[in-house]
Protein backbone atom coordinates (compact mmCIF):
# COMPACT_ATOMS: atom_id res chain seq x y z
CA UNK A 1 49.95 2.78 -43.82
CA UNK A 2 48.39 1.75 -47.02
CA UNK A 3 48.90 -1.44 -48.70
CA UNK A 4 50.62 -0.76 -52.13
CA UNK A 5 48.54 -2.79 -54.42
CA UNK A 6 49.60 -1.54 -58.04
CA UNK A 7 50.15 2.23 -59.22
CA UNK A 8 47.99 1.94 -62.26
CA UNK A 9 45.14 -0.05 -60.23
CA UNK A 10 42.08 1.18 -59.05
CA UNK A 11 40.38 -1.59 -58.16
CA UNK A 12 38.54 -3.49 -54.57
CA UNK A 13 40.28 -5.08 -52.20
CA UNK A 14 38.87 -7.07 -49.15
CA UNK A 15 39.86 -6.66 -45.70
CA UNK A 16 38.31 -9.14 -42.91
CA UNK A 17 35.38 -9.15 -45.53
CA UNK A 18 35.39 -5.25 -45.95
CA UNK A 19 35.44 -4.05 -49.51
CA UNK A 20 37.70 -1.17 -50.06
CA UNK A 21 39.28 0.84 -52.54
CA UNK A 22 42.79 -0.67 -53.40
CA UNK A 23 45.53 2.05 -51.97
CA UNK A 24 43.25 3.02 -48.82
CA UNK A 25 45.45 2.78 -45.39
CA UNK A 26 44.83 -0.24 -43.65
CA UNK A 27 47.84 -1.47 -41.31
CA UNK A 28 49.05 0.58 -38.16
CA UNK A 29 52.57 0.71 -37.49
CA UNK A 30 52.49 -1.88 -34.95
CA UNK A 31 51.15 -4.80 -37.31
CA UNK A 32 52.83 -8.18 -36.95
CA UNK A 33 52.63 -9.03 -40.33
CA UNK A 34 54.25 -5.73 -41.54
CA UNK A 35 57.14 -5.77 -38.58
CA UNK A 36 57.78 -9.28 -38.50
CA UNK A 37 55.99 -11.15 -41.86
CA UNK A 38 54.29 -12.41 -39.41
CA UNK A 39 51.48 -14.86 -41.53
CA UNK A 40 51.15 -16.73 -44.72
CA UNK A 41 50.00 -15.35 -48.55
CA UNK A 42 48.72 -17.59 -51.83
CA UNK A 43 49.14 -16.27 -54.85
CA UNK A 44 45.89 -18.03 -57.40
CA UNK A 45 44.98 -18.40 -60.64
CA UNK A 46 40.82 -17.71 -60.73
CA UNK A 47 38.63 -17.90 -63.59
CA UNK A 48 34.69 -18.04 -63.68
CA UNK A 49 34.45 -17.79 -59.99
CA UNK A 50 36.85 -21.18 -59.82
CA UNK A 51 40.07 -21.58 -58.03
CA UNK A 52 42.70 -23.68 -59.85
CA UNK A 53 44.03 -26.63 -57.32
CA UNK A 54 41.79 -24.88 -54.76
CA UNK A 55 42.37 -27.70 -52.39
CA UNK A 56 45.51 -27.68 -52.66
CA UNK A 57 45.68 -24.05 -51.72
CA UNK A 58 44.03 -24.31 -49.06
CA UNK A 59 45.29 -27.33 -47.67
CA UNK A 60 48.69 -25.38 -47.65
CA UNK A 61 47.02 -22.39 -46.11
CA UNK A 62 45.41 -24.07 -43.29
CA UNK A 63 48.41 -26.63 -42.36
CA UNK A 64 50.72 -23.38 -42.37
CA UNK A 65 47.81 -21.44 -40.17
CA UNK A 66 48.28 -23.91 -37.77
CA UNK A 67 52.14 -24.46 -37.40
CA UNK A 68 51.90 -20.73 -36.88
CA UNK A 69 49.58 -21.17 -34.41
CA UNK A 70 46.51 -19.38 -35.50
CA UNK A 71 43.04 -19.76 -34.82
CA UNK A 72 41.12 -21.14 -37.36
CA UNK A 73 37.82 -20.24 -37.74
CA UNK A 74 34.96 -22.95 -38.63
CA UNK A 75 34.31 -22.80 -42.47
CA UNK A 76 37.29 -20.90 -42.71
CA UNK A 77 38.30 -22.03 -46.47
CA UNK A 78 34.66 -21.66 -47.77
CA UNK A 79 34.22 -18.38 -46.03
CA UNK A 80 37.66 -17.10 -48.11
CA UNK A 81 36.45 -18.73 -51.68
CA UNK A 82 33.41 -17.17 -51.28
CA UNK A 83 35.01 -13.88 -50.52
CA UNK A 84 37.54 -14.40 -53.31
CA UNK A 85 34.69 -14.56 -56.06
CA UNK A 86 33.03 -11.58 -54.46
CA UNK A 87 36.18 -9.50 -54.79
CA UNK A 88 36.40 -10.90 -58.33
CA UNK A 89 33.20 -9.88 -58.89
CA UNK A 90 33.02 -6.46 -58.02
CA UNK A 91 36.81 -5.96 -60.20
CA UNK A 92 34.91 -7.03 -63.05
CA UNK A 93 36.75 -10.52 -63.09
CA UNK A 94 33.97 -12.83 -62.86
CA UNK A 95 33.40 -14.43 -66.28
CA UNK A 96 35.67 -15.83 -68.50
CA UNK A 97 38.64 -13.49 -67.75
CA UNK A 98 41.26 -14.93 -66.18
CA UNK A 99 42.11 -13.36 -62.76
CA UNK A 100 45.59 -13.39 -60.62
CA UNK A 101 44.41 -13.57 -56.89
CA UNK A 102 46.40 -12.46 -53.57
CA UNK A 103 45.34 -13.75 -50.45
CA UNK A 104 47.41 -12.60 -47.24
CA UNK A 105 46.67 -13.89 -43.76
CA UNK A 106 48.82 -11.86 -41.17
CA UNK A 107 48.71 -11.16 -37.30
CA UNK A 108 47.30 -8.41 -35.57
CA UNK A 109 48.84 -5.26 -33.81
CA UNK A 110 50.73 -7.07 -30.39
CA UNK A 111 54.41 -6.49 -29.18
CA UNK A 112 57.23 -8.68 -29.73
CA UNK A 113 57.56 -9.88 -26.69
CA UNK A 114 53.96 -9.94 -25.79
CA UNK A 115 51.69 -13.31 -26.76
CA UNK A 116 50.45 -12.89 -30.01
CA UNK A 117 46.78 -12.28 -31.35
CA UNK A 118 45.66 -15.55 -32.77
CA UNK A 119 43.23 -14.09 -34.93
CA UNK A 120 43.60 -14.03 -38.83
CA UNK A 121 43.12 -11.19 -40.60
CA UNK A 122 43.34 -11.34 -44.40
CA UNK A 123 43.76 -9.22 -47.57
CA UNK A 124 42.60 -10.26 -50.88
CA UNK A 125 43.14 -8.71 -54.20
CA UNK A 126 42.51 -9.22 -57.58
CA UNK A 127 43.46 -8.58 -60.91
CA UNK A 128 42.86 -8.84 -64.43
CA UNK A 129 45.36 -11.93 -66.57
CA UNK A 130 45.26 -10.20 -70.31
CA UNK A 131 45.63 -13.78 -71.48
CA UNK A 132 45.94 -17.98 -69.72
CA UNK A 133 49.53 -17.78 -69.03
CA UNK A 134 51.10 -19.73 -71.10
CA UNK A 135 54.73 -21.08 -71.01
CA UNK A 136 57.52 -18.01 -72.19
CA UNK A 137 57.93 -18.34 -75.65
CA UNK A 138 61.54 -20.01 -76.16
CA UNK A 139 61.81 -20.79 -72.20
CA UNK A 140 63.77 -18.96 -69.57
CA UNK A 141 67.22 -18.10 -68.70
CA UNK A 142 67.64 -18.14 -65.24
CA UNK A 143 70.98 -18.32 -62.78
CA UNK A 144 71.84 -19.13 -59.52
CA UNK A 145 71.65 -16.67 -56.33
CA UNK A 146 74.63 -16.84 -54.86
CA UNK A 147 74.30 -14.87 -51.94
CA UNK A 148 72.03 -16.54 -49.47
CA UNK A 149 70.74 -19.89 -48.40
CA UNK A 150 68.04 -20.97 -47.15
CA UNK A 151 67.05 -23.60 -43.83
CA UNK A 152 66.24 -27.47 -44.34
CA UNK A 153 62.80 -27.47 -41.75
CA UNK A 154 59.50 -27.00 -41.71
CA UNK A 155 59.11 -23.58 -41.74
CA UNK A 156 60.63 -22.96 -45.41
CA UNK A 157 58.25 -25.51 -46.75
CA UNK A 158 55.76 -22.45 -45.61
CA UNK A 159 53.87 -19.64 -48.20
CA UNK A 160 55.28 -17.12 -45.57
CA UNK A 161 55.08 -13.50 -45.46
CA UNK A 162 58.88 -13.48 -44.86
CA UNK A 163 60.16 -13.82 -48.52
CA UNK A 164 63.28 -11.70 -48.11
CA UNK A 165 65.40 -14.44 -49.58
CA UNK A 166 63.30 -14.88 -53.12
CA UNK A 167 62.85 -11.32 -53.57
CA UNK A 168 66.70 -10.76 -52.98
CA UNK A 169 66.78 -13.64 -55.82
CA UNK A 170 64.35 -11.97 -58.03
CA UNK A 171 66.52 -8.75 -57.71
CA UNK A 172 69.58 -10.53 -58.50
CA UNK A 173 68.19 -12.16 -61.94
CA UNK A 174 66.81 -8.53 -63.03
CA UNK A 175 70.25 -7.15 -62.24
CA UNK A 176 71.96 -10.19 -64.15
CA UNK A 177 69.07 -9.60 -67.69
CA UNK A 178 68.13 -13.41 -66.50
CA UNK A 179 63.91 -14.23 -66.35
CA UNK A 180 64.73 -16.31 -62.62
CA UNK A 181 67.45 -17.77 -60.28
CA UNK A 182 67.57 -20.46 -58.59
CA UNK A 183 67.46 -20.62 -54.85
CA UNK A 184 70.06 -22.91 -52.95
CA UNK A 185 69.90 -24.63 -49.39
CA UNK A 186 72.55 -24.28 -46.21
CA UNK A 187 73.91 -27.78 -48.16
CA UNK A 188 74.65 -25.85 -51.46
CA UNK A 189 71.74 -27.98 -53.12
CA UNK A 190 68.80 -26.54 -55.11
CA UNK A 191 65.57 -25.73 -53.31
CA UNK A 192 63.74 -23.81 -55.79
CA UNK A 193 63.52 -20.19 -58.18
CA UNK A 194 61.82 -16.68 -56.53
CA UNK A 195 58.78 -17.93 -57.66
CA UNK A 196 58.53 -21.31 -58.65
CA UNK A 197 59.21 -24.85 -57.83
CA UNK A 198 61.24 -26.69 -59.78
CA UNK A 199 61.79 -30.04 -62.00
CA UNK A 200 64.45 -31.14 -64.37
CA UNK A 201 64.37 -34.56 -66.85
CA UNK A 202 67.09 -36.85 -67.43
CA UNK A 203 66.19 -39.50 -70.02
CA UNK A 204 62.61 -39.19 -69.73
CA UNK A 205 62.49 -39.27 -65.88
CA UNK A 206 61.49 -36.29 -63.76
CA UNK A 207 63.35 -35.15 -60.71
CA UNK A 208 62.24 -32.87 -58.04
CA UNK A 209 64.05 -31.72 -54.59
CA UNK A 210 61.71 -33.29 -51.91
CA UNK A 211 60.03 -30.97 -49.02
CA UNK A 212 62.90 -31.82 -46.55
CA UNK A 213 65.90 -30.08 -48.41
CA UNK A 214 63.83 -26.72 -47.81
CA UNK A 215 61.49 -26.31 -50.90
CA UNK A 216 58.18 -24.39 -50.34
CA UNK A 217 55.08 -27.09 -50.60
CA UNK A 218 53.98 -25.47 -54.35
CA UNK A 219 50.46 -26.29 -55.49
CA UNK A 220 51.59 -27.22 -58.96
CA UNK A 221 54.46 -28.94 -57.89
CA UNK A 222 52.05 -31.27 -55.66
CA UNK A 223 49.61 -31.80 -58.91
CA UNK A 224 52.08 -32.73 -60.84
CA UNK A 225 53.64 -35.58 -58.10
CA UNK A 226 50.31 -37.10 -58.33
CA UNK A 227 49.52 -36.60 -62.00
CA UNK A 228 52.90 -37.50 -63.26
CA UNK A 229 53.28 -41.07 -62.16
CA UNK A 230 49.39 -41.78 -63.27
CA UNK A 231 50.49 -40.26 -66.97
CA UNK A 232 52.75 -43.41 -66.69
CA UNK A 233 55.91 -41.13 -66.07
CA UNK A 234 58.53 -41.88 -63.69
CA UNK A 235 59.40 -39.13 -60.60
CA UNK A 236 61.56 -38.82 -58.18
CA UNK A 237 62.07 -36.64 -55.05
CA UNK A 238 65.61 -36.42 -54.06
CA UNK A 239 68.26 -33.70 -53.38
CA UNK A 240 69.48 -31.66 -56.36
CA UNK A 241 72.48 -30.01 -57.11
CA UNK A 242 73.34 -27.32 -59.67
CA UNK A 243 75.56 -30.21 -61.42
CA UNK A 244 72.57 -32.60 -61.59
CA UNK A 245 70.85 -29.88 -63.16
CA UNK A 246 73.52 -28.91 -65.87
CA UNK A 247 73.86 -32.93 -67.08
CA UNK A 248 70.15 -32.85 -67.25
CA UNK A 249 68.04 -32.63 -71.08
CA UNK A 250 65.50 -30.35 -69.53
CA UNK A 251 64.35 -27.79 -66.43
CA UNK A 252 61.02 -26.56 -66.22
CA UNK A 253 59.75 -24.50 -63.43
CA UNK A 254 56.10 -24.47 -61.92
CA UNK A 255 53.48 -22.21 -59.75
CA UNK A 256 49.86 -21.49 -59.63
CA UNK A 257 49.87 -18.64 -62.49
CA UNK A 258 51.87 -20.05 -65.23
CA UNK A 259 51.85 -23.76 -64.43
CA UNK A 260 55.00 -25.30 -66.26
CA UNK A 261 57.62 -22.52 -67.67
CA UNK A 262 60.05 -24.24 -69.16
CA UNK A 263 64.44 -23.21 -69.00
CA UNK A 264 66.32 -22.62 -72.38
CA UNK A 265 69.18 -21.87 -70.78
CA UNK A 266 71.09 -22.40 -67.41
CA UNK A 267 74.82 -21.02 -66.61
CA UNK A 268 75.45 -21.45 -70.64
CA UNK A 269 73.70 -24.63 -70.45
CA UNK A 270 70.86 -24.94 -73.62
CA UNK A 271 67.80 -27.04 -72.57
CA UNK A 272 65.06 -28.83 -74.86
CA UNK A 273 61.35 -28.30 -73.53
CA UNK A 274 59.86 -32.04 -75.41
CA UNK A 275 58.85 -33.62 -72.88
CA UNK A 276 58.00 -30.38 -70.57
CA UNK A 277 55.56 -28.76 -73.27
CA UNK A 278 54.00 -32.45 -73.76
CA UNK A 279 53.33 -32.33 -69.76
CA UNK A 280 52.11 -28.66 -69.78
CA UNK A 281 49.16 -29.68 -72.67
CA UNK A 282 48.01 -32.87 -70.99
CA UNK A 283 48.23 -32.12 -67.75
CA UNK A 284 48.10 -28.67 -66.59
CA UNK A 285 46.55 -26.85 -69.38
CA UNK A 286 43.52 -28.74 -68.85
CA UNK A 287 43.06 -27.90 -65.73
């Protein structure tokens, strides 16, 4: 089986440390992670041989590892940065270029029923950014998936490799000419978009759904919880729900890659990005 990496890329990937062409077979049939999504990915933003938030990504990674109940090896987070710049490296992505990394940890070949390998193996690729994403020029329009919901517990707060549920989201906005939709919970309340985590002012506060109703533990989302309040701005984490969000003055969405995206427009709502564009210069662009 070979992992689909991108049709117009010809570039490295690592596997278990192995440096191979990108589009060479490398799961059998009987892989957990390809039967089941049985592991964990992070998607990260790398330039000059630096990970942006790296301990944040890796404190996600290794707390998810764990609740899954795989071995973790000693060093385990240096051994993958180090093998993250070396697969930047030989892609060409090692200076000032901005580069989009992919780092999968999945199971091994075992049967359902059987106990399952602890050991994880990993996949990393890379690839080129033309340009720092920035926010969308003029924000996003973006919906609301309405046909699926997703748990309040601790696995959806995970990076998993089961993402059904977002892509089915990300379908539905291409379908609807939207940018995003928003994902809801089994209580009808907002969790998050396909790809991002997500924030909304009212009157110069910030609000944010906390990990409990469901959301998956973002990276930028966590900067920003501990940046925000330190800027002198006012947060809170509480349950949202698609009316909170269409009485509010602004949405912006976050992840690794773009940092803050800010919404123009929800369900005919218009939204103003002040105070969101203000946040993305002093606190995320300088990162």
């Amino acid at each position: 089986m070979a992992l689909s990496s991108s049709s117009n890329y010809n570039g490295i990937v690592s596997c278990n440390g192995v440096h191979l062409p990108a589009g060479q077979p490398l799961l059998t049939a009987d892989n957990r992670g390809f039967r089941y999504g049985d592991g964990l990915f992070e998607t990260m933003f790398v330039q000059e041989g630096r990970i942006r938030l790296a301990e944040y990504h890796f404190d996600r990674l290794l707390s998810g590892m764990a609740f899954l109940d795989f071995e973790i090896p000693s060093s385990f987070a240096e051994k993958l940065t180090k093998e993250i710049r070396a697969v930047c490296e030989a892609n060409g992505l090692s200076g000032a270029v901005a580069a989009r990394v992919r780092l999968v940890i999945f199971r091994g070949e075992s049967s359902f029923s059987g106990p399952p390998d602890r050991f994880p193996n990993y996949i990393i690729q890379s690839w080129p950014l033309s340009a720092v994403h920035e926010p969308v020029e003029g924000g996003l329009a973006i919906g609301i998936f309405p046909d699926g919901r997703k748990a309040c517990d601790r696995l959806s707060n995970l990076k998993s490799n089961n993402y059904l549920l977002y892509i089915l989201a990300a379908h539905y906005a291409k379908k609807q000419g939207l940018d995003d939709c928003l994902v809801l919970n089994s209580q009808n309340r907002v969790v998050d978009s396909s790809i991002a985590s997500l924030f909304y002012i009212r009157q110069g506060q910030f609000y944010t759904p906390p990990l409990s109703e469901g959301v998956v533990a973002g990276v930028m989302r966590r900067h920003l919880l501990d940046a925000l309040p330190r800027a002198g701005y006012i947060v809170h984490e509480q349950p949202v729900t698609p009316e909170d969000l269409l009485t509010a003055d602004e949405i912006f969405l976050t992840n690794a890659l773009k940092g803050i995206s800010p919404v123009r427009s929800l369900l005919g709502k218009a939204y103003t990005d002040r105070l969101a564009a203000a946040v993305y210069e002093r606190l995320v662009k300088v990162l």
